[in-house]
Structure formats: C-alpha cells, structure tokens
Protein backbone atom coordinates (compact mmCIF):
# COMPACT_ATOMS: atom_id res chain seq x y z
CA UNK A 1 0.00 0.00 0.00
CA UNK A 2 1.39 3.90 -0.81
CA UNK A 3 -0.10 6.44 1.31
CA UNK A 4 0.22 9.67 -1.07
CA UNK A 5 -1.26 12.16 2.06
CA UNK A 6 -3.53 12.07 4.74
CA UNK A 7 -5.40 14.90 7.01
CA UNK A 8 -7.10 14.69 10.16
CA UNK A 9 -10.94 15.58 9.72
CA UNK A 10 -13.28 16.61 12.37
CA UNK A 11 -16.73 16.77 12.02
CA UNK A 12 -17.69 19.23 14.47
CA UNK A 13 -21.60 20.02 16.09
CA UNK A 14 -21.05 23.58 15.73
CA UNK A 15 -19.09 24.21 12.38
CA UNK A 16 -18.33 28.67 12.95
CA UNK A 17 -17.31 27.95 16.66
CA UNK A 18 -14.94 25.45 15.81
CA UNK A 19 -13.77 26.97 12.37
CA UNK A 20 -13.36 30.03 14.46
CA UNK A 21 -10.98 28.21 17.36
CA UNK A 22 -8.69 26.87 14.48
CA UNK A 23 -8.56 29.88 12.21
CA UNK A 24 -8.80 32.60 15.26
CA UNK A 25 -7.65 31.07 18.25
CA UNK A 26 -5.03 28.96 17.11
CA UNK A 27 -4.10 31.05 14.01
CA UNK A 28 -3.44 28.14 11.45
CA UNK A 29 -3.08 28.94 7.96
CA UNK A 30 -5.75 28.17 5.44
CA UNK A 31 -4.95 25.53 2.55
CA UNK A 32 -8.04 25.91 0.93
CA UNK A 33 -11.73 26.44 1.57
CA UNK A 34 -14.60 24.63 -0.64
CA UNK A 35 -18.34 24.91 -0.02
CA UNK A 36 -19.07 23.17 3.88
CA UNK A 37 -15.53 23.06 4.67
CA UNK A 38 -11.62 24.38 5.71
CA UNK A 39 -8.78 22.85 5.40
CA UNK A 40 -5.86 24.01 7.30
CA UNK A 41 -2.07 23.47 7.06
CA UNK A 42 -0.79 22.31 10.13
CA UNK A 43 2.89 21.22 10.07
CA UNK A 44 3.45 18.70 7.70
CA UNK A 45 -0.19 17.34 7.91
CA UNK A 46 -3.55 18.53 7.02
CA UNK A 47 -6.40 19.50 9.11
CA UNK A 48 -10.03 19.86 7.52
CA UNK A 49 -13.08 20.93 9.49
CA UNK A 50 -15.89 19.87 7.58
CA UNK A 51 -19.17 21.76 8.10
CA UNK A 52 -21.63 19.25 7.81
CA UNK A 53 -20.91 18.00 11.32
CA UNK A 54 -21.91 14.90 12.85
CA UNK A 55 -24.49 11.68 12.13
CA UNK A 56 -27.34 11.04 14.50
CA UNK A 57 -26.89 7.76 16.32
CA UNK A 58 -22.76 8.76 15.87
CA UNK A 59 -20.66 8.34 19.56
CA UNK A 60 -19.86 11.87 21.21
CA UNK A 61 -16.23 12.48 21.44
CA UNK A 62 -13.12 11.73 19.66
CA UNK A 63 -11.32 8.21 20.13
CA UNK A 64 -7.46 10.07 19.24
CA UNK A 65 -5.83 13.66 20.17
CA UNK A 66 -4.17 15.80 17.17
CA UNK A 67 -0.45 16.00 17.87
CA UNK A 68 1.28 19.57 16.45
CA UNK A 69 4.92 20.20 17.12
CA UNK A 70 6.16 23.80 18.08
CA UNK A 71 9.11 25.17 18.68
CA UNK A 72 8.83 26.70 22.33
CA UNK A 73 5.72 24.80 24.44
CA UNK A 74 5.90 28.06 27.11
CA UNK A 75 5.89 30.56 24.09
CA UNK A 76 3.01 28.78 22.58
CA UNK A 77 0.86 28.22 25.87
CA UNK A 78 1.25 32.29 26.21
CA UNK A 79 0.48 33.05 22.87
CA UNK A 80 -2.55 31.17 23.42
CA UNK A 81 -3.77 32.35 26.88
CA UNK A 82 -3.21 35.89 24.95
CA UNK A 83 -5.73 34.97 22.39
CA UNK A 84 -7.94 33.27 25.15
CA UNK A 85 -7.70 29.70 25.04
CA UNK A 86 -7.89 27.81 28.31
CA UNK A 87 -4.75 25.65 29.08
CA UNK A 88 -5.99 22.20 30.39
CA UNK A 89 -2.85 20.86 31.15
CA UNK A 90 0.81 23.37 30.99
CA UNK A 91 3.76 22.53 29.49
CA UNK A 92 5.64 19.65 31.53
CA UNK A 93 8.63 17.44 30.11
CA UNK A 94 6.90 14.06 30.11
CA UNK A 95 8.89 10.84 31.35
CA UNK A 96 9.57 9.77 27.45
CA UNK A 97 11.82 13.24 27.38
CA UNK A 98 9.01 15.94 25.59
CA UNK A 99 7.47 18.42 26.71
CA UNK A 100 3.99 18.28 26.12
CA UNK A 101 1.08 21.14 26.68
CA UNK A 102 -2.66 19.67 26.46
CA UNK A 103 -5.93 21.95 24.88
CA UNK A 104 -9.37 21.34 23.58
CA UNK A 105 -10.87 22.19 20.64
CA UNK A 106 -14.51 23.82 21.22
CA UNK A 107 -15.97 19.82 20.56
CA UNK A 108 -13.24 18.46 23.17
CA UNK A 109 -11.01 17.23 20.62
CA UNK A 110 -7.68 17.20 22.83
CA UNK A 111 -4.32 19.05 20.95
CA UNK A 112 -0.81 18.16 22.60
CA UNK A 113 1.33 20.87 21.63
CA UNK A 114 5.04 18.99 21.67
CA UNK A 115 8.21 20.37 22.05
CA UNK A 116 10.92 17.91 20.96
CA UNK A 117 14.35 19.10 23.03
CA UNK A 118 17.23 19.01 21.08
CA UNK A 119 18.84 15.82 22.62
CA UNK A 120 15.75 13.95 22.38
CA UNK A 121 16.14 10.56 19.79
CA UNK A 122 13.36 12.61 17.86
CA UNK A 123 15.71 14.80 16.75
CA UNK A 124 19.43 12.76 16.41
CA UNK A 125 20.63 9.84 14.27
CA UNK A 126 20.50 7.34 16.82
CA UNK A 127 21.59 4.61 14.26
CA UNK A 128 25.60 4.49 15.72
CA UNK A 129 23.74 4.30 19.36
C-alpha cells in the first residue's frame, strides 16, 4: 500500500465555533476552503473541518488527540492564553523526554502541543547508538 497524504478531519456540532478556534484562536493557515468546509495546514499534515458535522446515532467524542509540534511549548501556551484559550494541562517534560502542553478544541477534541528538546532521539541519528 502507498499512502500519497492524509489529514485529520473533524466533524464538528457547531461548524463557525470550531472553524473560528482553528482559524482565530489557534491562528493556522488556510490551505483551501470549498463549499461546507476548511482545510488548514498544520505542520506537515492537514487538518479539515468539515461543516456538515456529525451523524445522529454517531458516539460523542473523539477516540485520538491531534499532535502539532512547536518550537517553544511556554511561548506557545502564552500566545494562546493571549488569544484566550484555556490551558488544560501546561507545558511539563513528560517521562519519554518531551514536553507536552494539552488543549481542547470547542468539541473536546484534545491538541498536545510537543516540544521535541534538542537531545531527544526525535531529533538525532540514533543509528551508531
């Protein structure tokens, strides 16, 4: 099997408040739009929010989290308290070496904000090791 690309979609209940969190709160740049949906870059992946939200009879919540990697966790968890986002969980250095900050998207959807330290194996050839 070849994987060409791949995105993360959510299917949110309230399409403007969660289009607005992305976009406004969270500031990530716009790929494209197309009639009942954005889709945002965010690092090397894609994020759509589609706007004709969720099934009836479909389970409440989301069974994953959406990983994005920053540069600074601290910068980014007071760039977003600027902008009004509520922190559930600050930047801590997690026993597996990063640094991890937790949010929620308006739907609950939890975002870890990662910071990968520069001697973590994330970031060095660890082949020789």
């Amino acid at each position: 099997m070849e994987i060409l690309s791949s995105r993360v979609i959510l299917r949110p209940r309230d399409y403007e408040r969660t289009l607005g969190f992305y976009r406004d709160a969270l500031a990530l740049a716009i790929a494209r739009e197309y009639p009942g949906g954005t889709v945002f870059f965010a690092g090397q992946s894609l994020l759509e929010v589609a706007g004709h939200g969720r099934r009836d009879g479909e389970p409440d919540g989301f069974a994953g989290a959406i990983w994005l990697q920053v540069r600074d966790c601290d910068d980014t968890a007071a760039e977003l308290a600027l902008r009004g986002v509520a922190i559930e969980r600050a930047p801590k250095r997690e026993p597996w070496g990063l640094i991890e900050m937790w949010v929620r998207d308006p739907d609950g959807v939890p975002l870890v904000f990662v910071e990968i330290p520069a001697n973590h194996p994330i970031r060095r050839d660890v082949r020789a090791d």
